[in-house]
PDB file of N, CA and C in Angstrom:
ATOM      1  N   UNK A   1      -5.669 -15.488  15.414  1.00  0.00           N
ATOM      2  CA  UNK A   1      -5.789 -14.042  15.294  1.00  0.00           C
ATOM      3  C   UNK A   1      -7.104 -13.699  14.601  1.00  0.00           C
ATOM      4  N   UNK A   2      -8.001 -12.728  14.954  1.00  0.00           N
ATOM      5  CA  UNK A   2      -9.078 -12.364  14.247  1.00  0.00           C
ATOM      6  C   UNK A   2      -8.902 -11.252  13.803  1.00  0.00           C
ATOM      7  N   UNK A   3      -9.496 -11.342  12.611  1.00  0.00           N
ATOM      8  CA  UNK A   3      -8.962 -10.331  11.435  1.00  0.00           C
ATOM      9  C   UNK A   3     -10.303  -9.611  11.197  1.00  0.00           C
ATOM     10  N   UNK A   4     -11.007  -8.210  11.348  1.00  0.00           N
ATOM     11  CA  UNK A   4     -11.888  -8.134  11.336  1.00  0.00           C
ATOM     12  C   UNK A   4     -12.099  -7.373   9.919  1.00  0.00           C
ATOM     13  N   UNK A   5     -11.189  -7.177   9.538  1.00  0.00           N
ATOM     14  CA  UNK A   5     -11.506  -6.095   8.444  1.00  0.00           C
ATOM     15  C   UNK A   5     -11.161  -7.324   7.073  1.00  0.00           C
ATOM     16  N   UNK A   6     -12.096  -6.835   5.780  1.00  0.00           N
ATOM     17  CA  UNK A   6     -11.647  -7.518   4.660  1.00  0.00           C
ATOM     18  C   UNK A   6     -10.785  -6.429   4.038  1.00  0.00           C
ATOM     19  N   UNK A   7      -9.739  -6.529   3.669  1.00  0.00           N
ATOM     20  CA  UNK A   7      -8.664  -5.958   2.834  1.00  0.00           C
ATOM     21  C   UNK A   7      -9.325  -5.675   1.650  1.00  0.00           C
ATOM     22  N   UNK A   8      -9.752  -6.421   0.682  1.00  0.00           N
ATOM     23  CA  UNK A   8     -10.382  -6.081  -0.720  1.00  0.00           C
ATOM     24  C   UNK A   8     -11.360  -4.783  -0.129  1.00  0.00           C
ATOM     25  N   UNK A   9     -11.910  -4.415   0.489  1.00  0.00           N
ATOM     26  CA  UNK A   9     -13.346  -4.297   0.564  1.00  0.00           C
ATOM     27  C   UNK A   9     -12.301  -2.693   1.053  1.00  0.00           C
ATOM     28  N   UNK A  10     -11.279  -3.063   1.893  1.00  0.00           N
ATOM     29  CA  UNK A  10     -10.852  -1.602   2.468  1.00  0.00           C
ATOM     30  C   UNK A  10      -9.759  -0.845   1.283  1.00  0.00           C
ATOM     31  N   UNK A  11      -9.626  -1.863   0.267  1.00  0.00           N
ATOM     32  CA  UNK A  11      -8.505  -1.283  -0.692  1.00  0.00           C
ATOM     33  C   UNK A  11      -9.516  -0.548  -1.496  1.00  0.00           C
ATOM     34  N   UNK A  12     -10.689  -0.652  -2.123  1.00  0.00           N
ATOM     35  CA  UNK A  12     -11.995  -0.504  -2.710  1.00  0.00           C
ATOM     36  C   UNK A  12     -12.186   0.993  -2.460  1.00  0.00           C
ATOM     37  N   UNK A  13     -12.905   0.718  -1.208  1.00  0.00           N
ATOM     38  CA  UNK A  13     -12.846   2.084  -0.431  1.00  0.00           C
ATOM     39  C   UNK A  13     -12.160   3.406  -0.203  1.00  0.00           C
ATOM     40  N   UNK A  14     -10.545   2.507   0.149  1.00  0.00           N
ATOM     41  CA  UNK A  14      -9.701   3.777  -0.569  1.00  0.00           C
ATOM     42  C   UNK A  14      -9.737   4.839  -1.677  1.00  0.00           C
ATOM     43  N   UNK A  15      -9.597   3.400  -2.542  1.00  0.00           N
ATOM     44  CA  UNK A  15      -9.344   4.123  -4.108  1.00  0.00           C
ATOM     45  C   UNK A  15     -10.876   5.201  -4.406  1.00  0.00           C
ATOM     46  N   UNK A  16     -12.143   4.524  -4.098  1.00  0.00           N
ATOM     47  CA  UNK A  16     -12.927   5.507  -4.141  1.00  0.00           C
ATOM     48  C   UNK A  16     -12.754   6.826  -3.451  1.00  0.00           C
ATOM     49  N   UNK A  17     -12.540   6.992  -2.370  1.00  0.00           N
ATOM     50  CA  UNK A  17     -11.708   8.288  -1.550  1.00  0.00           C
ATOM     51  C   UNK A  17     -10.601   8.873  -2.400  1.00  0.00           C
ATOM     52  N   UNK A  18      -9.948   8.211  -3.163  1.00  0.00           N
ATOM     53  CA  UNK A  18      -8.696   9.054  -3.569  1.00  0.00           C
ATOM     54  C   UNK A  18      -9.570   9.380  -4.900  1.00  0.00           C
ATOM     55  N   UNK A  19     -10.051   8.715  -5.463  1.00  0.00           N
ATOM     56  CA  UNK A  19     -10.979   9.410  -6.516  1.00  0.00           C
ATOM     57  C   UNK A  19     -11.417  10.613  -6.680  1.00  0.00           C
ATOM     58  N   UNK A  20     -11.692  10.631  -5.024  1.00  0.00           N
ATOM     59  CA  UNK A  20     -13.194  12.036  -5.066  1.00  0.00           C
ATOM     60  C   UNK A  20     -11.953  13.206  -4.452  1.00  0.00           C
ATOM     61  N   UNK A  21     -10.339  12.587  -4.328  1.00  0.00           N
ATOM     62  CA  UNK A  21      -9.535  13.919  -3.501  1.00  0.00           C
ATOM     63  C   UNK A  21      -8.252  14.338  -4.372  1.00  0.00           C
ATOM     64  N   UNK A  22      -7.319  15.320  -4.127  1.00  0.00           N
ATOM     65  CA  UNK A  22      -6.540  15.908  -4.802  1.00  0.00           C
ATOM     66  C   UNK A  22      -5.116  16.015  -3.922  1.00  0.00           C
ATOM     67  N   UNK A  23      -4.782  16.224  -4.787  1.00  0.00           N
ATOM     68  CA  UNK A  23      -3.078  16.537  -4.211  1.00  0.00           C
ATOM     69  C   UNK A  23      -2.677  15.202  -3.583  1.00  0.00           C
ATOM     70  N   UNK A  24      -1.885  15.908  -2.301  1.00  0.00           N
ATOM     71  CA  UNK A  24      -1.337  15.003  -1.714  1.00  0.00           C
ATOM     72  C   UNK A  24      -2.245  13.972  -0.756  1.00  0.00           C
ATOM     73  N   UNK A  25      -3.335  14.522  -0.670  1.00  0.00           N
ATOM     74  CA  UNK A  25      -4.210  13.211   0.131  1.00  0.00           C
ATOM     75  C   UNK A  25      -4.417  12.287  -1.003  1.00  0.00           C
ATOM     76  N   UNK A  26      -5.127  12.902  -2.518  1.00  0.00           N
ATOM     77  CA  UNK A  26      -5.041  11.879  -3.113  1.00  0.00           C
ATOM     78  C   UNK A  26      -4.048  10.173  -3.188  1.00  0.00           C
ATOM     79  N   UNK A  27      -2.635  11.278  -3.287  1.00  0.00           N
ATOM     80  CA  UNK A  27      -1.367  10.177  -3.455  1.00  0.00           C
ATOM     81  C   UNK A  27      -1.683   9.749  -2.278  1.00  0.00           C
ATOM     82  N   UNK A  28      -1.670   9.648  -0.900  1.00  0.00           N
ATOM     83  CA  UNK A  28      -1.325   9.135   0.292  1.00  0.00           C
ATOM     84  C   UNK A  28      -2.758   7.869   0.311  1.00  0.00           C
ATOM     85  N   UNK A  29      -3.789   8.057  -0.301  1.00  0.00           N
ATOM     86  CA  UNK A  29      -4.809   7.253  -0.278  1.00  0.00           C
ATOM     87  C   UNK A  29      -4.793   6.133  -1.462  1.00  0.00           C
ATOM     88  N   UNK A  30      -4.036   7.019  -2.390  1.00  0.00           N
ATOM     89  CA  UNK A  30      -3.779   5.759  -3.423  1.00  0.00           C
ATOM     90  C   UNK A  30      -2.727   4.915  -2.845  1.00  0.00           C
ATOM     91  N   UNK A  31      -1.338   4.928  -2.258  1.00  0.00           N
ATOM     92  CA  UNK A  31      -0.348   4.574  -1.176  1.00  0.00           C
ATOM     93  C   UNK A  31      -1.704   3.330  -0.692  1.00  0.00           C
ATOM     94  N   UNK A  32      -2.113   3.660   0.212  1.00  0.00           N
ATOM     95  CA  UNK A  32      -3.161   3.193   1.305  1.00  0.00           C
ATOM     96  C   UNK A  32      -3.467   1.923   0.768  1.00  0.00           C
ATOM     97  N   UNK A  33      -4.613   1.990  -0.358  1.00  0.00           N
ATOM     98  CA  UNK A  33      -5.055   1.382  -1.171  1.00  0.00           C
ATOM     99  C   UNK A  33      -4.354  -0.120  -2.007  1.00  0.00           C
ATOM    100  N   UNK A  34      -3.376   0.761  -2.010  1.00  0.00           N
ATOM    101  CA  UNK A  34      -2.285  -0.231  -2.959  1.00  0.00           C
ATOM    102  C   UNK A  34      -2.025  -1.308  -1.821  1.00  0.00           C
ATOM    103  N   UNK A  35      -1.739  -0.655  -0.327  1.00  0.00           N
ATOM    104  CA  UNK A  35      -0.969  -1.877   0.762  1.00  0.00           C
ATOM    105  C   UNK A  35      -2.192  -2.299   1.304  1.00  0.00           C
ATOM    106  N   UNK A  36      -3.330  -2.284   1.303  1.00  0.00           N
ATOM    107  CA  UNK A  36      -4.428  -2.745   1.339  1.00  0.00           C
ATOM    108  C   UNK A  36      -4.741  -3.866   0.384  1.00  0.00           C
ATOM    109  N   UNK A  37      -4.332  -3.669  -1.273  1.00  0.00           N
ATOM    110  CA  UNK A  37      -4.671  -4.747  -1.896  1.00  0.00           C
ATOM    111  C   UNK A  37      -3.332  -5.361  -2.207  1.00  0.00           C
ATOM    112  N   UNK A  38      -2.269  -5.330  -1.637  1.00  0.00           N
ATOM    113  CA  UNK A  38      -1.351  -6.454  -1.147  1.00  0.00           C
ATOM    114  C   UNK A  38      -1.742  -7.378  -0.469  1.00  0.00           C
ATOM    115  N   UNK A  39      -2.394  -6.579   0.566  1.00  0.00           N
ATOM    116  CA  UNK A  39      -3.161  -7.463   2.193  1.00  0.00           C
ATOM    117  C   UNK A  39      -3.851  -8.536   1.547  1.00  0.00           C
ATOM    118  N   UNK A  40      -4.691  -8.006   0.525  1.00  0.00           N
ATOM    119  CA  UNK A  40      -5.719  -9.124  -0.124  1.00  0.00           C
ATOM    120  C   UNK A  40      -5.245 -10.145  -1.157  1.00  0.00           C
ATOM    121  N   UNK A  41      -3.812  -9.863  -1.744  1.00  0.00           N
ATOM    122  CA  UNK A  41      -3.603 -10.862  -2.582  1.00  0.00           C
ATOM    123  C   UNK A  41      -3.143 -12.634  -1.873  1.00  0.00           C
ATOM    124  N   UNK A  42      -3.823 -13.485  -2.742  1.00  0.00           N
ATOM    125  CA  UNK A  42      -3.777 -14.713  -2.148  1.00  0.00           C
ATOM    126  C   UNK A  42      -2.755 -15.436  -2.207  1.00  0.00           C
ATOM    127  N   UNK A  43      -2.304 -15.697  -1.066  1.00  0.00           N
ATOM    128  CA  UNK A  43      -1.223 -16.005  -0.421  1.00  0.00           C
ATOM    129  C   UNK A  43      -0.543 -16.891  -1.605  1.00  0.00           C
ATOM    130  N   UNK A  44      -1.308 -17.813  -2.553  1.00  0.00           N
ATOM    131  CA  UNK A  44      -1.044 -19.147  -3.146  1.00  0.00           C
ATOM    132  C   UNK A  44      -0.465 -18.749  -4.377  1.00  0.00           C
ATOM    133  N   UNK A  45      -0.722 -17.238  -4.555  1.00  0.00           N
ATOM    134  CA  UNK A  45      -0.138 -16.232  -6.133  1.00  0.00           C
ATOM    135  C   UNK A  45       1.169 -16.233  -6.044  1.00  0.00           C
ATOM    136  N   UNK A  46       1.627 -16.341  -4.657  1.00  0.00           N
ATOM    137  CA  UNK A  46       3.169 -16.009  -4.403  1.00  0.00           C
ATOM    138  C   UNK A  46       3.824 -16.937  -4.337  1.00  0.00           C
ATOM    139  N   UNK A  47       3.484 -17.826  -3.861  1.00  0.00           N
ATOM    140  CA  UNK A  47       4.091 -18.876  -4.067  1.00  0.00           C
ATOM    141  C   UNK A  47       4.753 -19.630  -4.767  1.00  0.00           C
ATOM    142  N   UNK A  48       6.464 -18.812  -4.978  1.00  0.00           N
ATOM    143  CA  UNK A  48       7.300 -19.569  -5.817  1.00  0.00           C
ATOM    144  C   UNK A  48       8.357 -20.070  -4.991  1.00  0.00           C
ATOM    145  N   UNK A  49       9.829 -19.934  -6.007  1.00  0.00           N
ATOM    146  CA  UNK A  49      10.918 -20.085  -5.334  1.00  0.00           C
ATOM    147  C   UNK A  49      11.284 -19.192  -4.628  1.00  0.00           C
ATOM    148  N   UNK A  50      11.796 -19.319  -3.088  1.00  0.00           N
ATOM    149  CA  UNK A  50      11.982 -18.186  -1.803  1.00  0.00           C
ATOM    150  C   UNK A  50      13.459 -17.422  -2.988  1.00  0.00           C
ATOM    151  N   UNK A  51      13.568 -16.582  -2.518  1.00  0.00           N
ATOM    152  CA  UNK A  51      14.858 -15.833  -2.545  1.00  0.00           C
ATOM    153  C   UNK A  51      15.744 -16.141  -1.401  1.00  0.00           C
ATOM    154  N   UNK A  52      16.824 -16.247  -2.142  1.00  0.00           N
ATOM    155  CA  UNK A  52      18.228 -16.316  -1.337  1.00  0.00           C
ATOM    156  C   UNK A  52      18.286 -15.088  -0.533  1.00  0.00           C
ATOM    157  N   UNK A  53      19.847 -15.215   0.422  1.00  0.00           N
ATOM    158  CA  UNK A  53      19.786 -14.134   1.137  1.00  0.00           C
ATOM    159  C   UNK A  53      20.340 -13.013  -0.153  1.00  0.00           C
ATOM    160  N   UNK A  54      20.683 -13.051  -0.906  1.00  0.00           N
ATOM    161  CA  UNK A  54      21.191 -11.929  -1.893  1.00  0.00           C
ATOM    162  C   UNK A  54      19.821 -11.406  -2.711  1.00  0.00           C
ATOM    163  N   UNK A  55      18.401 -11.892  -2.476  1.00  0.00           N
ATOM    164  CA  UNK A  55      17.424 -11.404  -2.964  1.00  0.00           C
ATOM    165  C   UNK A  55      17.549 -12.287  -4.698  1.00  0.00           C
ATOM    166  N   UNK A  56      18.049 -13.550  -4.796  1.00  0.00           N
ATOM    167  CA  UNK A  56      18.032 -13.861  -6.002  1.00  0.00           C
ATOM    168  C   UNK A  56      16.901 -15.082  -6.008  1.00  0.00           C
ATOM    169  N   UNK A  57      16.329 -15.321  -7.405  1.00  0.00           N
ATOM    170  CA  UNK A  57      15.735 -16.219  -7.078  1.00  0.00           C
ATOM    171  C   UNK A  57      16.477 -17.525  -7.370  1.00  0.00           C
ATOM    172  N   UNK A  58      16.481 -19.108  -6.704  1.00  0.00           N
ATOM    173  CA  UNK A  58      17.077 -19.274  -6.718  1.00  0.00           C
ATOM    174  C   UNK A  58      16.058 -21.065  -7.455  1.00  0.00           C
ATOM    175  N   UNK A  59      17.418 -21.598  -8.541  1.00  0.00           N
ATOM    176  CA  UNK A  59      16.721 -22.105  -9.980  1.00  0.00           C
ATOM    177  C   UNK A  59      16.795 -23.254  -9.308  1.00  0.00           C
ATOM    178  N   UNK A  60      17.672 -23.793  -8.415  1.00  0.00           N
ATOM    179  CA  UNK A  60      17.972 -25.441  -8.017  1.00  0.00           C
ATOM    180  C   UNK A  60      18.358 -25.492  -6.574  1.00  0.00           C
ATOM    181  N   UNK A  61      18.052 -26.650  -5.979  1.00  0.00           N
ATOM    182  CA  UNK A  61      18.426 -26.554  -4.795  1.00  0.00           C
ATOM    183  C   UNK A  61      19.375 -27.172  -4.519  1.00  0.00           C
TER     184      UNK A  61
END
């Protein structure tokens, strides 16, 4: 899959836009921003124990 856009670079961007705006575009660009720098966090940060199907984490296998 080619990914053309960098996430950091578009979460960045956002937040500068919501900077310079008000109200509700503000919130909807900060929104934006935020799932933008999800996109960018590295995969290897998350990487713990999966959750069960009850959403628990789970201590032993």
């Amino acid at each position: 899959m080619c990914n053309k856009y960098d996430p950091q670079h578009e979460a960045e961007a956002a937040m500068k836009l919501a900077a310079a705006s008000e109200g509700a575009d503000r919130q909807r660009l900060i929104q934006l921003a935020l799932a933008w720098h999800q996109l960018a966090r590295d995969p290897r940060e998350e990487q713990g124990a999966p959750p069960d199907a009850a959403g628990r984490i789970r201590t032993s296998w």
